[in-house]
Protein backbone atom coordinates (compact mmCIF):
# COMPACT_ATOMS: atom_id res chain seq x y z
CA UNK A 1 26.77 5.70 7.18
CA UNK A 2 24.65 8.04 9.02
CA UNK A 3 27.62 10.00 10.05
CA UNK A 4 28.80 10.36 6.62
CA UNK A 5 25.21 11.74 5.60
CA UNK A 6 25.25 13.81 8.43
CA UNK A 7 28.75 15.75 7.77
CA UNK A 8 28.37 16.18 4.19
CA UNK A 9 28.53 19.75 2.95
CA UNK A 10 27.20 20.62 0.11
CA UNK A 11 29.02 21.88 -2.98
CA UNK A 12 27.49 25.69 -2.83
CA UNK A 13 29.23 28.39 -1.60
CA UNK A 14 27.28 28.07 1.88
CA UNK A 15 27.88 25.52 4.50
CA UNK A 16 24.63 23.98 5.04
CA UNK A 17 24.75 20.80 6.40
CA UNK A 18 22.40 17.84 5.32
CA UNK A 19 21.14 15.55 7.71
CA UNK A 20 19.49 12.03 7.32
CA UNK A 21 17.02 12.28 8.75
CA UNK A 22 14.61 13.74 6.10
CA UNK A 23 15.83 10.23 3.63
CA UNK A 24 13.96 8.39 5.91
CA UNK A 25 11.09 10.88 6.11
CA UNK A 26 11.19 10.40 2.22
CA UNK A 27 11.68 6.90 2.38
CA UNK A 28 8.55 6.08 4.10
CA UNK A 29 6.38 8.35 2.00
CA UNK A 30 8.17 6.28 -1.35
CA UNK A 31 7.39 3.03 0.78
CA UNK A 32 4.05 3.99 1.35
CA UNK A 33 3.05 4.54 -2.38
CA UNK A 34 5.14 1.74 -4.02
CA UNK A 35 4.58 -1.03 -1.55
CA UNK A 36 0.74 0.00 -1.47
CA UNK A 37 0.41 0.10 -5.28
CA UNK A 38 2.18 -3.21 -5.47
CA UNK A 39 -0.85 -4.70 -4.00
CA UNK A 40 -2.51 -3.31 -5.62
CA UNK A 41 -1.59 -3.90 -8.94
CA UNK A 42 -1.30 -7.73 -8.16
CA UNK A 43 -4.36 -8.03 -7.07
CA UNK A 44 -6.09 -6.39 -9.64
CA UNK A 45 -3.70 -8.56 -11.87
CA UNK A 46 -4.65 -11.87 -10.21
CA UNK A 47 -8.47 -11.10 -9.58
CA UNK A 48 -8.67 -9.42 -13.21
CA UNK A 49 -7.13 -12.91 -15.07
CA UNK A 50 -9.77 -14.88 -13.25
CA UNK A 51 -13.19 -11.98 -14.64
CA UNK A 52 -11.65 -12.66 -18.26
CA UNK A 53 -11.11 -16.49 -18.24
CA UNK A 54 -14.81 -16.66 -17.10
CA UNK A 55 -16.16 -13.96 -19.25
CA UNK A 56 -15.71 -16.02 -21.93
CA UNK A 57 -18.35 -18.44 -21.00
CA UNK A 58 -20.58 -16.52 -18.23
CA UNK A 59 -20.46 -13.01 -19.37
CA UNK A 60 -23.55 -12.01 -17.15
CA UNK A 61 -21.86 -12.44 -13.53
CA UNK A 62 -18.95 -9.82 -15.15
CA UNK A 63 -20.04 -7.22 -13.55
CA UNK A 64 -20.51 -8.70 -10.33
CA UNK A 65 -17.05 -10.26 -10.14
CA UNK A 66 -15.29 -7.23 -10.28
CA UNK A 67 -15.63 -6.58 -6.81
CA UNK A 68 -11.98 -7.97 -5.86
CA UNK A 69 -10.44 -5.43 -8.15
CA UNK A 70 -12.25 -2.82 -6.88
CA UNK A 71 -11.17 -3.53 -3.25
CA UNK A 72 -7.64 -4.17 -4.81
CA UNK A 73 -7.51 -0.41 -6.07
CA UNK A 74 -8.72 0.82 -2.53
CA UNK A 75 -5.54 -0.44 -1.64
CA UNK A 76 -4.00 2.22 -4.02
CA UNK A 77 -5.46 4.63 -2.37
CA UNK A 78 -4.52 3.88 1.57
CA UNK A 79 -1.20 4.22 0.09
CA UNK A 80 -1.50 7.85 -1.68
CA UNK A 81 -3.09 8.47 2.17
CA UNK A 82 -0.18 8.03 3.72
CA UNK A 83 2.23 9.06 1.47
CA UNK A 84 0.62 12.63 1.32
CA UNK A 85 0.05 13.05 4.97
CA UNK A 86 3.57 12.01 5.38
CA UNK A 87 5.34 14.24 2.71
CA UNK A 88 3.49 16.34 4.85
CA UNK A 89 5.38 16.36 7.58
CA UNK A 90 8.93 15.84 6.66
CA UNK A 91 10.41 19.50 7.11
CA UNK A 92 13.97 21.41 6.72
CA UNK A 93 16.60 18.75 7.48
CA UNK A 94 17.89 20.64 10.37
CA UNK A 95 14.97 20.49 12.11
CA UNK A 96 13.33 17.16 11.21
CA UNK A 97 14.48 14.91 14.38
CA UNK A 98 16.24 10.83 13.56
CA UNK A 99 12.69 10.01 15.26
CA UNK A 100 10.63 11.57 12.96
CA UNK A 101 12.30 10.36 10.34
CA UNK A 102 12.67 6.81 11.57
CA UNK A 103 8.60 6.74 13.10
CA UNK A 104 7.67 7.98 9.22
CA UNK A 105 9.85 5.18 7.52
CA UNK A 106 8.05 2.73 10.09
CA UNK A 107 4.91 4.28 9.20
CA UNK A 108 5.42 4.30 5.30
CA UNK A 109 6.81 0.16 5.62
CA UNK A 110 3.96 -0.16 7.93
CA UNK A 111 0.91 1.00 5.26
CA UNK A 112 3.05 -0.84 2.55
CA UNK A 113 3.54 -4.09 3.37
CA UNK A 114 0.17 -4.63 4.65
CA UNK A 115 -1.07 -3.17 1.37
CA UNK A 116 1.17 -5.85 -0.09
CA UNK A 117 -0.09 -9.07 1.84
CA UNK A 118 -3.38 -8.34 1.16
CA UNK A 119 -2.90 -7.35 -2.34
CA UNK A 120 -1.97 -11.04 -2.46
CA UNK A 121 -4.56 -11.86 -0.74
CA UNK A 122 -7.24 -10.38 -2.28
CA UNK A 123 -6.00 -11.79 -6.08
CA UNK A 124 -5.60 -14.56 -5.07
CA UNK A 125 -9.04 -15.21 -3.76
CA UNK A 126 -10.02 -13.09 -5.88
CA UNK A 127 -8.62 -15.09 -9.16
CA UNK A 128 -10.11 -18.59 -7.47
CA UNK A 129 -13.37 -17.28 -5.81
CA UNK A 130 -14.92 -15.27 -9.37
CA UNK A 131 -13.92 -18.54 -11.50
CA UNK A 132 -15.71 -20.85 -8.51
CA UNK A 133 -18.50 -18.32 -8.24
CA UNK A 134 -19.26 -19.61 -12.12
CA UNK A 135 -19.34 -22.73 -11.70
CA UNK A 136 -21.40 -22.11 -8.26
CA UNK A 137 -23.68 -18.99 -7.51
CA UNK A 138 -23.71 -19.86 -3.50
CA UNK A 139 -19.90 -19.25 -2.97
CA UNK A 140 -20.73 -15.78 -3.40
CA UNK A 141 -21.15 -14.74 0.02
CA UNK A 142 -17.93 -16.75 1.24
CA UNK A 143 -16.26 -14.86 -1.37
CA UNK A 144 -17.27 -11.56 -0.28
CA UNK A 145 -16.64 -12.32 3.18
CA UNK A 146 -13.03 -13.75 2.67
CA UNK A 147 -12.13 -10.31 0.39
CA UNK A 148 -13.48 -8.47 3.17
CA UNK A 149 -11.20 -9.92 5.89
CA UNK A 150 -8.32 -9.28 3.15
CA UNK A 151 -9.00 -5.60 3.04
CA UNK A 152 -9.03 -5.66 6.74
CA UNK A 153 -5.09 -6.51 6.39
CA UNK A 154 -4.78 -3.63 4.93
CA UNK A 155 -7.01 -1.35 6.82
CA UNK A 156 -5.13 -2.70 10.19
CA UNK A 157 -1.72 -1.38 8.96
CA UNK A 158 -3.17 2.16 8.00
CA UNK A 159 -4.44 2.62 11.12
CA UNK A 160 -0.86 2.07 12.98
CA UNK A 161 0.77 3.59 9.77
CA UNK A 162 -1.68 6.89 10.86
CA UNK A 163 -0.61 6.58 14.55
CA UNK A 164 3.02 5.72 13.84
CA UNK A 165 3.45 9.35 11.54
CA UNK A 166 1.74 11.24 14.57
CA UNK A 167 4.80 10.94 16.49
């Protein structure tokens, strides 16, 4: 497959070639941004169903059970990070090495699916922890504490999602 990509010509009257190698640039900025906002959006799903089931009967702790979906859009935003630094990066075909392009589809698969497991994560305690949290004010420490190892999924695979586009 990469051969064929790598031989097409292109229908204008020049000969440029196309190479590869800047698809998988792309590909890891469009990993990056979906995967990331996938978490994002579930958590913020989960963690958001569980603030209006127990709004209905403890409206006062609203406002401090919307911490999960707060830390569920952060993850939103590690993936715009990445995505922008890489799209960045990814130059004229002919000069954009398989190695770039392969280290910046690892990088953009690296941000995303970590954005993804702990956008589970997060909604999921998120969902359970708010709706405990009404029924018991002292779980609200363990909450915070369990979202905040969560994020950390997240905040791990940005940091070797940064290192892996340096190369």
């Amino acid at each position: 497959m990469l051969f064929i990509l790598d031989t097409m010509v292109s229908a204008a009257a020049d000969t440029t070639e196309i190479s590869a190698s800047s698809f998988f640039g792309f590909m890891g900025v469009t990993m990056a941004l979906v995967l990331a906002n996938l978490g994002a959006g579930y958590g913020t799903f989960k963690a958001g169903a569980g603030i209006a089931a127990i709004g209905i009967w403890k409206p006062e702790i609203i406002m401090k059970s919307l911490i999960p979906v707060v830390m569920a859009g952060i993850l939103g935003i590690y993936g715009m990070i990445v995505a922008v630094l890489l799209s960045q990066k990814v130059k004229n075909p002919l000069e954009y090495s398989y190695k770039s392009g392969f280290a910046h589809m690892a990088s953009g698969l690296c941000c995303g699916c970590s954005c993804i497991a702990a956008g589970f994560a997060i909604g999921i305690v998120g969902d359970v922890g708010v709706r405990g949290n009404a029924q018991q004010e002292r779980l609200f420490v363990g909450l915070i504490l369990i979202l905040i190892f969560a994020e950390a999924l997240a905040l791990y695979g940005l940091i070797v999602s940064l290192i892996l586009s340096q190369s």
